[in-house]
PDB file of N, CA and C in Angstrom:
ATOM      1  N   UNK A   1     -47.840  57.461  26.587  1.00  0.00           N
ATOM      2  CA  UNK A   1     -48.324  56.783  25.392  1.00  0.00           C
ATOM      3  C   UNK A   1     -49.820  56.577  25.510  1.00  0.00           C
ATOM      4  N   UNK A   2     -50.827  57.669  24.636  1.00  0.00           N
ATOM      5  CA  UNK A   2     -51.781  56.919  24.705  1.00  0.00           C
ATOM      6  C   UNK A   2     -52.319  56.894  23.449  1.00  0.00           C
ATOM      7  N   UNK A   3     -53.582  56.268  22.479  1.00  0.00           N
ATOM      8  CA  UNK A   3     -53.766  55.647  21.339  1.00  0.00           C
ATOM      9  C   UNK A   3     -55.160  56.568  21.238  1.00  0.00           C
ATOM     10  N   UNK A   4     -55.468  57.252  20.300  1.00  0.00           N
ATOM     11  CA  UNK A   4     -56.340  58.034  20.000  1.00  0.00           C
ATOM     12  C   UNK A   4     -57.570  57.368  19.709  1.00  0.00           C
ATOM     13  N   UNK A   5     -56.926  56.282  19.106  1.00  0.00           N
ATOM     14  CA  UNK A   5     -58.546  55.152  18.895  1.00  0.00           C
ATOM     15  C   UNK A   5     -58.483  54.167  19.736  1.00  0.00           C
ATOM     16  N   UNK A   6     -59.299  53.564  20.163  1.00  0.00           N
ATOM     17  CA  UNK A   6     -59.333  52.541  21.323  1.00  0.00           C
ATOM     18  C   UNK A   6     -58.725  51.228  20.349  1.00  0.00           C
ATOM     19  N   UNK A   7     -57.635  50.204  21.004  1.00  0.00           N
ATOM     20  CA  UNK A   7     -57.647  48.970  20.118  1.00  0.00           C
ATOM     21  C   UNK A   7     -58.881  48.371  21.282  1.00  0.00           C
ATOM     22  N   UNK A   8     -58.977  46.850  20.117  1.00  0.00           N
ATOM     23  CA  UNK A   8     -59.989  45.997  20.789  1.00  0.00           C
ATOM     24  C   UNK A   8     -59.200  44.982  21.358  1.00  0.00           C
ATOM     25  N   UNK A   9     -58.936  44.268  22.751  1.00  0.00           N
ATOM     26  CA  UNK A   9     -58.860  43.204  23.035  1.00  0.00           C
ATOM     27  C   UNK A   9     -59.679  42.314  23.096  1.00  0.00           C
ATOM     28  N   UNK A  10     -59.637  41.245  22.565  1.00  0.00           N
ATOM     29  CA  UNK A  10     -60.088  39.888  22.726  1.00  0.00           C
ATOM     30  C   UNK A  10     -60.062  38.844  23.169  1.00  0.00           C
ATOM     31  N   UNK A  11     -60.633  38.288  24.609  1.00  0.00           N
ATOM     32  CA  UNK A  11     -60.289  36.971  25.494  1.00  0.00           C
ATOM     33  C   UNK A  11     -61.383  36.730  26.293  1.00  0.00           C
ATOM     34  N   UNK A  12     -60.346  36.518  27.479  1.00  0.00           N
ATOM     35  CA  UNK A  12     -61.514  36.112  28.519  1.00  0.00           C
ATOM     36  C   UNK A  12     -61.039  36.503  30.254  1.00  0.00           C
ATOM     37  N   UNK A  13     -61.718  37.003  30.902  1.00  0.00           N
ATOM     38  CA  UNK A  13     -61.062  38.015  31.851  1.00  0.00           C
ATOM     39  C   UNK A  13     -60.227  37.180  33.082  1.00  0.00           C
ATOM     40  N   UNK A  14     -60.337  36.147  33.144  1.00  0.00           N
ATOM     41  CA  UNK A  14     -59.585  35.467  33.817  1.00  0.00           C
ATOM     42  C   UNK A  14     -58.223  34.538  33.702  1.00  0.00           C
ATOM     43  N   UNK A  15     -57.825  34.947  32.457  1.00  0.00           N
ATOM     44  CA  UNK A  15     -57.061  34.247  31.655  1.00  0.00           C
ATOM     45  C   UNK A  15     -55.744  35.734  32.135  1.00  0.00           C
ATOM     46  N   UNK A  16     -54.939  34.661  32.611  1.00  0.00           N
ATOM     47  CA  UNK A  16     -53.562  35.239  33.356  1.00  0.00           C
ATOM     48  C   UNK A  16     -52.791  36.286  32.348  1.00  0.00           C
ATOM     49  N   UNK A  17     -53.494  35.438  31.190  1.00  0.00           N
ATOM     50  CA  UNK A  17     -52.545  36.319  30.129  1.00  0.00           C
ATOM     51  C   UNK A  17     -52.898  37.598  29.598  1.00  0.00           C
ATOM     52  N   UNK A  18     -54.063  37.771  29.742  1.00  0.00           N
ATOM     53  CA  UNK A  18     -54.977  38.503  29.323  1.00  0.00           C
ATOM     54  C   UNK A  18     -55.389  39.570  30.290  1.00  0.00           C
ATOM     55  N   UNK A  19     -54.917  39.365  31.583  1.00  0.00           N
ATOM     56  CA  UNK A  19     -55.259  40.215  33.077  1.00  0.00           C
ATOM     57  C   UNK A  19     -53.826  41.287  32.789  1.00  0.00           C
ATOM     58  N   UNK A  20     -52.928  40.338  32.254  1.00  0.00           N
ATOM     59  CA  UNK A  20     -51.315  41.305  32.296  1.00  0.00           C
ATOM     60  C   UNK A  20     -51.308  42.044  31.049  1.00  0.00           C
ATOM     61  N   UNK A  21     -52.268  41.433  30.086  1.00  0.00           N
ATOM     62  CA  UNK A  21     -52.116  42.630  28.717  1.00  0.00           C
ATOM     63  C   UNK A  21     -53.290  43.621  29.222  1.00  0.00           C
ATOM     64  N   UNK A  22     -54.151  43.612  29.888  1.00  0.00           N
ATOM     65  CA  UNK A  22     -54.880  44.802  30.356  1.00  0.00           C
ATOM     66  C   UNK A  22     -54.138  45.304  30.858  1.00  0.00           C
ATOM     67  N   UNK A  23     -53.792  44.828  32.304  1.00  0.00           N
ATOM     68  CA  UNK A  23     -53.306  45.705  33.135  1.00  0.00           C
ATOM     69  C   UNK A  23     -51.623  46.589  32.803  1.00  0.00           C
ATOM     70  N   UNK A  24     -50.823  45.787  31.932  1.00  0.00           N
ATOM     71  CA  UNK A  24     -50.200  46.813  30.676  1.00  0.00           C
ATOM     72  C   UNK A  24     -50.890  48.096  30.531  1.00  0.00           C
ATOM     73  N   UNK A  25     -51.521  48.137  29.646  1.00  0.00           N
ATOM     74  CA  UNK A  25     -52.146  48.686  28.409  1.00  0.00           C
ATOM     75  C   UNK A  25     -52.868  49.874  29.510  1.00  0.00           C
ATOM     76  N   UNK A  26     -53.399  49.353  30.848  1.00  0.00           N
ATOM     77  CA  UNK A  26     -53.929  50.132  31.505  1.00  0.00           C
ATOM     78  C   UNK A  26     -52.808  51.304  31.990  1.00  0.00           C
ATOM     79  N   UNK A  27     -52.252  50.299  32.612  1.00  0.00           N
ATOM     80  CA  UNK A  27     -50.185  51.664  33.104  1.00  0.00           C
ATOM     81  C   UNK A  27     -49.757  52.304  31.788  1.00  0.00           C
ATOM     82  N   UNK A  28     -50.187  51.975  31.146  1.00  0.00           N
ATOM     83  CA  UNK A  28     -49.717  52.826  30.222  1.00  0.00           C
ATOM     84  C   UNK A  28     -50.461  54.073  29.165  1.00  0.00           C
ATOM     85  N   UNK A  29     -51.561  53.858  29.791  1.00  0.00           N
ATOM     86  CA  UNK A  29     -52.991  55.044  29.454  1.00  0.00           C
ATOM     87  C   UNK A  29     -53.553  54.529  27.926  1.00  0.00           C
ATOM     88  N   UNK A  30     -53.328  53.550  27.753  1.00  0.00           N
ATOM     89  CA  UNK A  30     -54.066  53.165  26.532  1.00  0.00           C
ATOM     90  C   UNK A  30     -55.697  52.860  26.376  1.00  0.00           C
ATOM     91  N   UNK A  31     -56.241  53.430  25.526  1.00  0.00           N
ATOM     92  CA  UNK A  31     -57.972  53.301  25.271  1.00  0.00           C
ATOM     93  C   UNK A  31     -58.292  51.222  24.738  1.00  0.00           C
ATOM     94  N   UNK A  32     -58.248  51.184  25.479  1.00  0.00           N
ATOM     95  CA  UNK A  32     -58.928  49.787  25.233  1.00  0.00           C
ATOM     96  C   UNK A  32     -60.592  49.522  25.271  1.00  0.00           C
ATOM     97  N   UNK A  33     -60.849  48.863  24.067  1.00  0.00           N
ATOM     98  CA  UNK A  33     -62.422  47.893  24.223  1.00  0.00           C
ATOM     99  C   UNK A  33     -62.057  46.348  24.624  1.00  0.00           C
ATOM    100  N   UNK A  34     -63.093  45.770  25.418  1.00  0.00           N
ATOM    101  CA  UNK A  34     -62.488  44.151  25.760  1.00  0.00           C
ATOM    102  C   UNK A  34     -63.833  43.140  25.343  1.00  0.00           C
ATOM    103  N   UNK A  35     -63.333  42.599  24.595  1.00  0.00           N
ATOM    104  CA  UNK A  35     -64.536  42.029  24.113  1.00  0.00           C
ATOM    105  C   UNK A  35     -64.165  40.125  24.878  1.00  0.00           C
ATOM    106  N   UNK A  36     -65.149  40.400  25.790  1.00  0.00           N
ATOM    107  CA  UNK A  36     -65.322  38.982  26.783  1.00  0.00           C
ATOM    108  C   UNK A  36     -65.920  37.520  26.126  1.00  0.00           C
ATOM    109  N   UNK A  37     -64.940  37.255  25.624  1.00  0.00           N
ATOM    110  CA  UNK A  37     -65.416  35.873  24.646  1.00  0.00           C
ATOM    111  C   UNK A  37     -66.752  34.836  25.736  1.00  0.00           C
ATOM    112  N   UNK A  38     -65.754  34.691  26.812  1.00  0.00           N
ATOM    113  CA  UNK A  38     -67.363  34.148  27.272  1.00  0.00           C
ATOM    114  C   UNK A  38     -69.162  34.519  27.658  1.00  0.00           C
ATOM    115  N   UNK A  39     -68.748  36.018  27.343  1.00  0.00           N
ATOM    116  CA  UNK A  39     -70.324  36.845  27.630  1.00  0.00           C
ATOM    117  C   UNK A  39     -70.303  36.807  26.076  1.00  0.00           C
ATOM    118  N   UNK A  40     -70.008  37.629  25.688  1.00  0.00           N
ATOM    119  CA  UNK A  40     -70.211  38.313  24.054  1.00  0.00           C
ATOM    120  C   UNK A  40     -70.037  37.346  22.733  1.00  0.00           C
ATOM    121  N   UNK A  41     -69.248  36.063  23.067  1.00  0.00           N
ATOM    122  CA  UNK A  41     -68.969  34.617  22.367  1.00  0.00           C
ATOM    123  C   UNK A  41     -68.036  35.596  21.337  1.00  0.00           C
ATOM    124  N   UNK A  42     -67.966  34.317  20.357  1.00  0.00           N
ATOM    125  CA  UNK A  42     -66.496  34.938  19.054  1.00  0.00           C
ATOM    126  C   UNK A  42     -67.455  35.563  18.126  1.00  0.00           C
ATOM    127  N   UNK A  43     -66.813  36.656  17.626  1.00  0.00           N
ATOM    128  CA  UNK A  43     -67.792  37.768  16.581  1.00  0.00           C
ATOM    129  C   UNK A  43     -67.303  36.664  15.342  1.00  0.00           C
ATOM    130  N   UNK A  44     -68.227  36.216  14.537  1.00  0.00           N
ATOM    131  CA  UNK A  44     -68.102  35.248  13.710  1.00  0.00           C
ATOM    132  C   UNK A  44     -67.253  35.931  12.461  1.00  0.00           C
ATOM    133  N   UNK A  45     -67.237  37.227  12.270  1.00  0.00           N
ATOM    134  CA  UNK A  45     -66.523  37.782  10.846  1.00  0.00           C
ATOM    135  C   UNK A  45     -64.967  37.631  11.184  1.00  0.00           C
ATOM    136  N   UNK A  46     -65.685  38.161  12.320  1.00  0.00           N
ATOM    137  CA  UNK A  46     -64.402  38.322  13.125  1.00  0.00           C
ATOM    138  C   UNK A  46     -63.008  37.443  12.833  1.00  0.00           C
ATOM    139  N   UNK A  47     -63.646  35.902  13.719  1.00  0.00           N
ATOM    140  CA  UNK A  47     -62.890  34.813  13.451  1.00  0.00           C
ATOM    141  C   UNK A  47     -62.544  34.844  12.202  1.00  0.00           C
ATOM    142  N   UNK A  48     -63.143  34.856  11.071  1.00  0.00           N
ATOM    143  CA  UNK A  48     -62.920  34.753   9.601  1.00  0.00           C
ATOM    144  C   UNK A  48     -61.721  35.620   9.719  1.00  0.00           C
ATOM    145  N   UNK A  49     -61.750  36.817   9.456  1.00  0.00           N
ATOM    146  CA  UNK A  49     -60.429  37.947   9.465  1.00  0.00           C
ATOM    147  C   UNK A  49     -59.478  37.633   9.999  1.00  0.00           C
ATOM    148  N   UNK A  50     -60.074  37.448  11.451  1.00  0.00           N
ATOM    149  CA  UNK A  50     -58.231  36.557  11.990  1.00  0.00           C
ATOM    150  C   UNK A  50     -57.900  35.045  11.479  1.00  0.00           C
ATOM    151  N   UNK A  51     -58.565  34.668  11.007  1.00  0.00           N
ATOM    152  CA  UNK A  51     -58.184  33.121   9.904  1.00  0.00           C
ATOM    153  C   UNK A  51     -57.242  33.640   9.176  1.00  0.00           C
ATOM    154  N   UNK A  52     -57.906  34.565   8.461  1.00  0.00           N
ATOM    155  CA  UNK A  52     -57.345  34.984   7.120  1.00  0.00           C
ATOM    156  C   UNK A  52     -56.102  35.991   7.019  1.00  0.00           C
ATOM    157  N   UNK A  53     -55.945  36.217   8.038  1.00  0.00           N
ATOM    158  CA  UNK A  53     -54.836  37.202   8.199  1.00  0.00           C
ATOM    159  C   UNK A  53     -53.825  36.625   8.962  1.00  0.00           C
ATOM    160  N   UNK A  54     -54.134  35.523   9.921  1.00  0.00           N
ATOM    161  CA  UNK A  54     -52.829  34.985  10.597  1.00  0.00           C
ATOM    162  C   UNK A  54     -52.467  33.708  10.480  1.00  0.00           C
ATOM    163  N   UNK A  55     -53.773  32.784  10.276  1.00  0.00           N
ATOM    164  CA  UNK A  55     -53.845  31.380   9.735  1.00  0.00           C
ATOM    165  C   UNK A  55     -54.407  30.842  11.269  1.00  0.00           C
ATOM    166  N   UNK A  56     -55.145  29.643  11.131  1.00  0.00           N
ATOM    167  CA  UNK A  56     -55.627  29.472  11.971  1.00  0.00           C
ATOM    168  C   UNK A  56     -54.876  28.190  12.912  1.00  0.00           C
ATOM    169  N   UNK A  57     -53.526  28.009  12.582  1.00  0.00           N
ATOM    170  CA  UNK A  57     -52.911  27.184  13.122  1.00  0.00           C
ATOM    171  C   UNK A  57     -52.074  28.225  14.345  1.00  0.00           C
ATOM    172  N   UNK A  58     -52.011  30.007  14.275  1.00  0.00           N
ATOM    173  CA  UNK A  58     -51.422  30.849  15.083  1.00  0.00           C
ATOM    174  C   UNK A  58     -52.260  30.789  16.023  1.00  0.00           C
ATOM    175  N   UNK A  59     -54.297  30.974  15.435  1.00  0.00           N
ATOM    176  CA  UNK A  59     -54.608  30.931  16.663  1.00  0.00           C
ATOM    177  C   UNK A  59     -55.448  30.000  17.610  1.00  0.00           C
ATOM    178  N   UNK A  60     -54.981  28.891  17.123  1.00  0.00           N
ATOM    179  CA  UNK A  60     -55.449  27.478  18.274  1.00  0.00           C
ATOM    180  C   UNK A  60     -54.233  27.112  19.034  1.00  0.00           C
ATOM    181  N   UNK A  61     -55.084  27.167  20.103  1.00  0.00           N
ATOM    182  CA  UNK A  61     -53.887  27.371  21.155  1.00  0.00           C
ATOM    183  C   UNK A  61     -53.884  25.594  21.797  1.00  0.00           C
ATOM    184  N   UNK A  62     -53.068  24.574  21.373  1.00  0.00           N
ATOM    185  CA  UNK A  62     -53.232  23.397  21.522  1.00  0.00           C
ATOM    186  C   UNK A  62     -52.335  23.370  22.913  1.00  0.00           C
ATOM    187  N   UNK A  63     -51.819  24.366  23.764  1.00  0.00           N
ATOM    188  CA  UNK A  63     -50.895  23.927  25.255  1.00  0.00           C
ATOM    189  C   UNK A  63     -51.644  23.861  26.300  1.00  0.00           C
ATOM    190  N   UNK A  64     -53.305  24.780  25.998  1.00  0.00           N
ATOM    191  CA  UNK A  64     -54.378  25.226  26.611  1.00  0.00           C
ATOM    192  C   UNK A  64     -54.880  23.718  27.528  1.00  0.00           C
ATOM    193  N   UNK A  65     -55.582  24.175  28.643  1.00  0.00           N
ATOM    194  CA  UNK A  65     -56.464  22.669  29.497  1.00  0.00           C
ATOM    195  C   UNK A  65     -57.589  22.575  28.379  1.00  0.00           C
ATOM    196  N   UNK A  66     -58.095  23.463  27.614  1.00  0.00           N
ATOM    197  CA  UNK A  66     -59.318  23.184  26.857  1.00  0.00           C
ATOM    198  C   UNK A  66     -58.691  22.186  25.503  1.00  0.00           C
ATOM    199  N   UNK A  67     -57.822  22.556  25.496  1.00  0.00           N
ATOM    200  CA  UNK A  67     -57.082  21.449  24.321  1.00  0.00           C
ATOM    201  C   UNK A  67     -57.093  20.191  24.338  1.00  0.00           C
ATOM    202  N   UNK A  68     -56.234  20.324  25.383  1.00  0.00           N
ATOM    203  CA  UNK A  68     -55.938  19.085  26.147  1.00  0.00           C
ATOM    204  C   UNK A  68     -57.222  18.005  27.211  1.00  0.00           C
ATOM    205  N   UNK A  69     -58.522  18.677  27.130  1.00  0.00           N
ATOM    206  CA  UNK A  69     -59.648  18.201  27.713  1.00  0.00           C
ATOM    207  C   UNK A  69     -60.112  17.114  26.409  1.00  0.00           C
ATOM    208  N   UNK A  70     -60.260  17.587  25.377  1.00  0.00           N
ATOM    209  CA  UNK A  70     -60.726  17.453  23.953  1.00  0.00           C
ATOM    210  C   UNK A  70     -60.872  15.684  23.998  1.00  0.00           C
ATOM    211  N   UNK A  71     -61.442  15.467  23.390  1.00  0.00           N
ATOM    212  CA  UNK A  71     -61.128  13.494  23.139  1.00  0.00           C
ATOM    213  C   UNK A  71     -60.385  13.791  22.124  1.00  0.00           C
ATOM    214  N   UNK A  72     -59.697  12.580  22.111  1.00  0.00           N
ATOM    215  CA  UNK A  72     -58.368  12.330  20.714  1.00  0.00           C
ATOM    216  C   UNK A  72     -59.650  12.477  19.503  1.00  0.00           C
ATOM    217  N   UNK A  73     -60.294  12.301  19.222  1.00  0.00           N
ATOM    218  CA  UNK A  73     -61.341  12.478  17.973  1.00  0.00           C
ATOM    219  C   UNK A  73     -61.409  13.493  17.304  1.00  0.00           C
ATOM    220  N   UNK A  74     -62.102  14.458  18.445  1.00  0.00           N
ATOM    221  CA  UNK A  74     -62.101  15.983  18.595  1.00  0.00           C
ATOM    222  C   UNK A  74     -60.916  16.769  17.512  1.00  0.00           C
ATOM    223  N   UNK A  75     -59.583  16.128  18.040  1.00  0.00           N
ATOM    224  CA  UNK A  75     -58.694  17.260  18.133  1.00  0.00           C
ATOM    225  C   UNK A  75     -57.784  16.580  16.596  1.00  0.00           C
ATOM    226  N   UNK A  76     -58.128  15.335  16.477  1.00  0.00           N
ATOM    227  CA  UNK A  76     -57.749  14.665  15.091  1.00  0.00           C
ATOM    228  C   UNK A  76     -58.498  15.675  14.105  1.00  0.00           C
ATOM    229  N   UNK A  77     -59.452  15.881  14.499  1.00  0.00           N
ATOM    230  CA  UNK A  77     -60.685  16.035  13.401  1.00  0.00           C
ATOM    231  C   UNK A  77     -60.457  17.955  12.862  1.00  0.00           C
ATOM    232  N   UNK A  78     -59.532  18.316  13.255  1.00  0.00           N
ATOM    233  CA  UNK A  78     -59.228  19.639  13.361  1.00  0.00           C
ATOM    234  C   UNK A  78     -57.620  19.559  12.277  1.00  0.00           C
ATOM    235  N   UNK A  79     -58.013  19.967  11.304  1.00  0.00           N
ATOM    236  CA  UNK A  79     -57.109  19.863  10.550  1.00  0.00           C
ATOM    237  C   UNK A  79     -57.199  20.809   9.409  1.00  0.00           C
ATOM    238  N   UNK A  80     -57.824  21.773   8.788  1.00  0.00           N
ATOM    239  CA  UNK A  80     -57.858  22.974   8.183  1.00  0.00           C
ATOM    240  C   UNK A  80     -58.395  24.037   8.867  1.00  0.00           C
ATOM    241  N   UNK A  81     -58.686  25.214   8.557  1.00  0.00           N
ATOM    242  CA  UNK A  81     -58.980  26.517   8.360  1.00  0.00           C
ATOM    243  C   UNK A  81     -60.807  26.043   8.725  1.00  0.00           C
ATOM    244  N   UNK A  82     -61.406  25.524   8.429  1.00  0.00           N
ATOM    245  CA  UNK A  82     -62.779  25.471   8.411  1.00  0.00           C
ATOM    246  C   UNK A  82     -63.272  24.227   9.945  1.00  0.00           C
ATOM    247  N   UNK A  83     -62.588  23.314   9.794  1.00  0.00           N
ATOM    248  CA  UNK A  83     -62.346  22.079  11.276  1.00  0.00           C
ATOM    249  C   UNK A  83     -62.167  23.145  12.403  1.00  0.00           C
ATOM    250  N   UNK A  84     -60.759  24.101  12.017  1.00  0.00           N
ATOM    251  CA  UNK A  84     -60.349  24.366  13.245  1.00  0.00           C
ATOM    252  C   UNK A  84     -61.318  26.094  13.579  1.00  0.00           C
ATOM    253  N   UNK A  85     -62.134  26.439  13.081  1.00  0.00           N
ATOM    254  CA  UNK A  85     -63.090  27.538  12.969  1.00  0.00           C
ATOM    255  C   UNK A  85     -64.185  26.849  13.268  1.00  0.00           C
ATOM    256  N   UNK A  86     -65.136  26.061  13.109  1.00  0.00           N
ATOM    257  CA  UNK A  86     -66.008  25.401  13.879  1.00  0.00           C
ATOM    258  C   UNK A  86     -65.570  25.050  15.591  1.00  0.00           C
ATOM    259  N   UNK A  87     -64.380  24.154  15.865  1.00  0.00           N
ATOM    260  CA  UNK A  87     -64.216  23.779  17.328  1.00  0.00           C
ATOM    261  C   UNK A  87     -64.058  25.800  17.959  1.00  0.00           C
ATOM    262  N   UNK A  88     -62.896  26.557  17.136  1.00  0.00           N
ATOM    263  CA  UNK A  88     -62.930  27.849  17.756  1.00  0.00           C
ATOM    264  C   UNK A  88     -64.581  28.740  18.464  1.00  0.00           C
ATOM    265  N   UNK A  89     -65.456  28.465  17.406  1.00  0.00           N
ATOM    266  CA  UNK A  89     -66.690  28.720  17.425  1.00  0.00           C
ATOM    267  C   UNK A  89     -67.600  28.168  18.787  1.00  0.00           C
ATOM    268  N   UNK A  90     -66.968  26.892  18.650  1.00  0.00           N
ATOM    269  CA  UNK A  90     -67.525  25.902  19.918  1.00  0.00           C
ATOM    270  C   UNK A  90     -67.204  26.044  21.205  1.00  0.00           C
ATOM    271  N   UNK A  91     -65.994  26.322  21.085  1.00  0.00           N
ATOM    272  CA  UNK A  91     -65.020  26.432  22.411  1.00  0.00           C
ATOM    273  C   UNK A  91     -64.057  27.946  22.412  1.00  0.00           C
ATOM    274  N   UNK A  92     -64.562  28.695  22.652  1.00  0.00           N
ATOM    275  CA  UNK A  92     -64.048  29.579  22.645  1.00  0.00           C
ATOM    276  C   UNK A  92     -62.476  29.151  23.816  1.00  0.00           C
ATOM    277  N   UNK A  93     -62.449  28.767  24.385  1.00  0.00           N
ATOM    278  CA  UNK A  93     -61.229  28.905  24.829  1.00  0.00           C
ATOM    279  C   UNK A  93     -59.667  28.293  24.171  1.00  0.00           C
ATOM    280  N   UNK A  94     -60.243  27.245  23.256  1.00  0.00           N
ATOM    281  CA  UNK A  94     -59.092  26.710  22.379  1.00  0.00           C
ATOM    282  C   UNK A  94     -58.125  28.001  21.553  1.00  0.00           C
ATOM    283  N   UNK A  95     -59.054  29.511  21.898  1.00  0.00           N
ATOM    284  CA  UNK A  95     -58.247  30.765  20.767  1.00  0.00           C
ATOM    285  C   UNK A  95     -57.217  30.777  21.816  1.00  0.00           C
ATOM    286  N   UNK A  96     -56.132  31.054  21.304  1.00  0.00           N
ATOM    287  CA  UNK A  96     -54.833  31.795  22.072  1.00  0.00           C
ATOM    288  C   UNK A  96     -55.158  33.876  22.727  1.00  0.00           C
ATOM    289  N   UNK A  97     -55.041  33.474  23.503  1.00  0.00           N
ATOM    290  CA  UNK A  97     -55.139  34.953  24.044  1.00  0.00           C
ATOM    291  C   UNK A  97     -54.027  36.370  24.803  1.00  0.00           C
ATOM    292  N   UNK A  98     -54.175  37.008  24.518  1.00  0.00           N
ATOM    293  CA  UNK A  98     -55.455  37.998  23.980  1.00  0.00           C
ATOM    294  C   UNK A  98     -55.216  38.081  22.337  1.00  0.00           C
ATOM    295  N   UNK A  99     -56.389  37.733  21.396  1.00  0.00           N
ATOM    296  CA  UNK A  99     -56.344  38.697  20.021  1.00  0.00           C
ATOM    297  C   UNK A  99     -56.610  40.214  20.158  1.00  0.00           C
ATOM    298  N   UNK A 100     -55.627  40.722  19.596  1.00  0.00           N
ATOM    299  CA  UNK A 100     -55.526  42.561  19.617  1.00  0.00           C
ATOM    300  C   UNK A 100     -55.804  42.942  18.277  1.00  0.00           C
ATOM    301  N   UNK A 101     -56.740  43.314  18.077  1.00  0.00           N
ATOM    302  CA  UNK A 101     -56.895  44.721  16.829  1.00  0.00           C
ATOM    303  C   UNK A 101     -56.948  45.862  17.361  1.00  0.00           C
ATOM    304  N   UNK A 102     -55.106  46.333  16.677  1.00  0.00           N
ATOM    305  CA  UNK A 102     -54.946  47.177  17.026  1.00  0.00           C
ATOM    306  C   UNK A 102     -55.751  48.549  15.914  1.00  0.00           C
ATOM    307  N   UNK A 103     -55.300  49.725  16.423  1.00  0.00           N
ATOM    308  CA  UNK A 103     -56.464  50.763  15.632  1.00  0.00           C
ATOM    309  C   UNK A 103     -55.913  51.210  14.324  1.00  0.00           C
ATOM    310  N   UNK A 104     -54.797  50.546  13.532  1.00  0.00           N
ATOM    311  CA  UNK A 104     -54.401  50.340  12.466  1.00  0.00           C
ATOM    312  C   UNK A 104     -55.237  49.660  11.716  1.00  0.00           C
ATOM    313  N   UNK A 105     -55.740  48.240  12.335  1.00  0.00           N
ATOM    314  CA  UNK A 105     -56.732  47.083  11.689  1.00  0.00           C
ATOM    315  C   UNK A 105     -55.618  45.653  12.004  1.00  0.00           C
ATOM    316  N   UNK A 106     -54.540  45.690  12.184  1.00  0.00           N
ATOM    317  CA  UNK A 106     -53.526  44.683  12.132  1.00  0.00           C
ATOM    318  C   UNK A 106     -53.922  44.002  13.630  1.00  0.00           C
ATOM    319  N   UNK A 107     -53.377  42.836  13.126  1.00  0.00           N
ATOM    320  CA  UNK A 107     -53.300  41.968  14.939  1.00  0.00           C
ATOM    321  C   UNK A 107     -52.742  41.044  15.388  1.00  0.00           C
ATOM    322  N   UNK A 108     -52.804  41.362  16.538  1.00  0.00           N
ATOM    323  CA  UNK A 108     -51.611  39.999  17.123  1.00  0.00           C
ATOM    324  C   UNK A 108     -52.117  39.591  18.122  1.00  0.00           C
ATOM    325  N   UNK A 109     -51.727  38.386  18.693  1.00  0.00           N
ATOM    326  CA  UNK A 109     -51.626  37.137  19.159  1.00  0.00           C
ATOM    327  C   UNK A 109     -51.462  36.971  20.380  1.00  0.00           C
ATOM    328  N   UNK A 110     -51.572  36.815  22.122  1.00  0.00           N
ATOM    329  CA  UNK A 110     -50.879  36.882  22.814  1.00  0.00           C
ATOM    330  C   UNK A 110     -50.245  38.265  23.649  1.00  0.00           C
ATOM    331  N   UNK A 111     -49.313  38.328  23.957  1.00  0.00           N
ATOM    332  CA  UNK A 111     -48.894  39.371  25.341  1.00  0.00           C
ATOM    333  C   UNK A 111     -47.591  39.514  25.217  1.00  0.00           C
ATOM    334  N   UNK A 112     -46.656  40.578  24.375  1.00  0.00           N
ATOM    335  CA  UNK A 112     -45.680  40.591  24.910  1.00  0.00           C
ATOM    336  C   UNK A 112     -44.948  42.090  25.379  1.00  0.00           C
ATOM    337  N   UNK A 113     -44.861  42.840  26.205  1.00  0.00           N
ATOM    338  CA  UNK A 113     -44.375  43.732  26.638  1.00  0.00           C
ATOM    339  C   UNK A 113     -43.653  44.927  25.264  1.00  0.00           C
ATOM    340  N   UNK A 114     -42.652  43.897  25.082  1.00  0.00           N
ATOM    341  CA  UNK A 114     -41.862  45.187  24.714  1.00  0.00           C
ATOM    342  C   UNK A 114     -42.716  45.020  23.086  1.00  0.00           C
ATOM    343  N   UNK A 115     -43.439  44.307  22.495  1.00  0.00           N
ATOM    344  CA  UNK A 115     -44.004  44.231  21.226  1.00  0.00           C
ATOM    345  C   UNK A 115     -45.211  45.383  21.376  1.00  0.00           C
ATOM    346  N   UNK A 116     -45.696  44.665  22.514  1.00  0.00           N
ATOM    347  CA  UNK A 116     -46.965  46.128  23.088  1.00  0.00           C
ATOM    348  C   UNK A 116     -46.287  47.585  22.548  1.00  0.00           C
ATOM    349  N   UNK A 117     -45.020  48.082  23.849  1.00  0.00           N
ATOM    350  CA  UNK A 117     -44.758  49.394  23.298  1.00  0.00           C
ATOM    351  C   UNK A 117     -43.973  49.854  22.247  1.00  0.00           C
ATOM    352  N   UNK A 118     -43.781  48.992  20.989  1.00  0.00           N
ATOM    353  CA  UNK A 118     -43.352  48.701  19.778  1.00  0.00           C
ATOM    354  C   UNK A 118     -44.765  49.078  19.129  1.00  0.00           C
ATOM    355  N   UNK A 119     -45.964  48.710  19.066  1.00  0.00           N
ATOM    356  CA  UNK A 119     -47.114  49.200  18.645  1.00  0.00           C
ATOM    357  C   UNK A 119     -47.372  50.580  18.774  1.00  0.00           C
ATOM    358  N   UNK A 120     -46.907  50.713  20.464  1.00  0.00           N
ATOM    359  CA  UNK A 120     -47.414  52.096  20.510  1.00  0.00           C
ATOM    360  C   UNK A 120     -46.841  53.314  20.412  1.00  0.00           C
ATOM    361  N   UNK A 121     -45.863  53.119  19.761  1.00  0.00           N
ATOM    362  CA  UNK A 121     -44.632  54.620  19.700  1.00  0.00           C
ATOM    363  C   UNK A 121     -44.976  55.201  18.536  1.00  0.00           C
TER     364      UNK A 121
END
């Protein structure tokens, strides 16, 4: 299985979850780009598109230590599409990881094996 156009992953390279959707994607000869939220920060359209296409309650990841660091203020104060796109902006680690655009344009959320080679058949 390999993908003629590269998809893009999106995270951060130390993130457990995100080491096993590479290293997937790698066993399995797939063209990947990795876009390193903490060097490269969140591509701002970006965020918009994945707002708008998945809702932004899919991708704040509230189980996260960055969540859970937050003051109760913080995380009150996060309550639409625009609240929770500013803290994303701020804190890049509150996104759930990995975001995948795949080379369709579609995307998902997270890491799951058999959804991976469900994409790629």
């Amino acid at each position: 299985m390999s993908s003629p156009v590269a998809l893009t992953l999106y995270g951060i390279p130390n993130c457990d979850t995100v080491k096993k959707a590479r290293a997937w994607l790698a066993e399995h000869a797939v063209a990947v780009t990795f876009h390193d939220f903490k060097k490269q920060g969140v591509p701002e359209a970006a965020l918009d598109s994945w707002i708008a296409q998945l809702g932004w309650e899919t991708l704040l990841n509230r189980s996260g230590t960055t969540w859970r660091r937050l003051d109760d203020a913080t995380r009150a104060a996060v309550t639409d599409a625009a609240s929770a796109r500013t803290l994303m902006l701020a804190q890049t680690s509150v996104i759930k990881r990995p975001v995948v655009q795949w080379p369709d344009g579609s995307l998902t959320v997270g890491f799951r094996p058999e959804r991976f080679s469900q994409r790629l058949i």
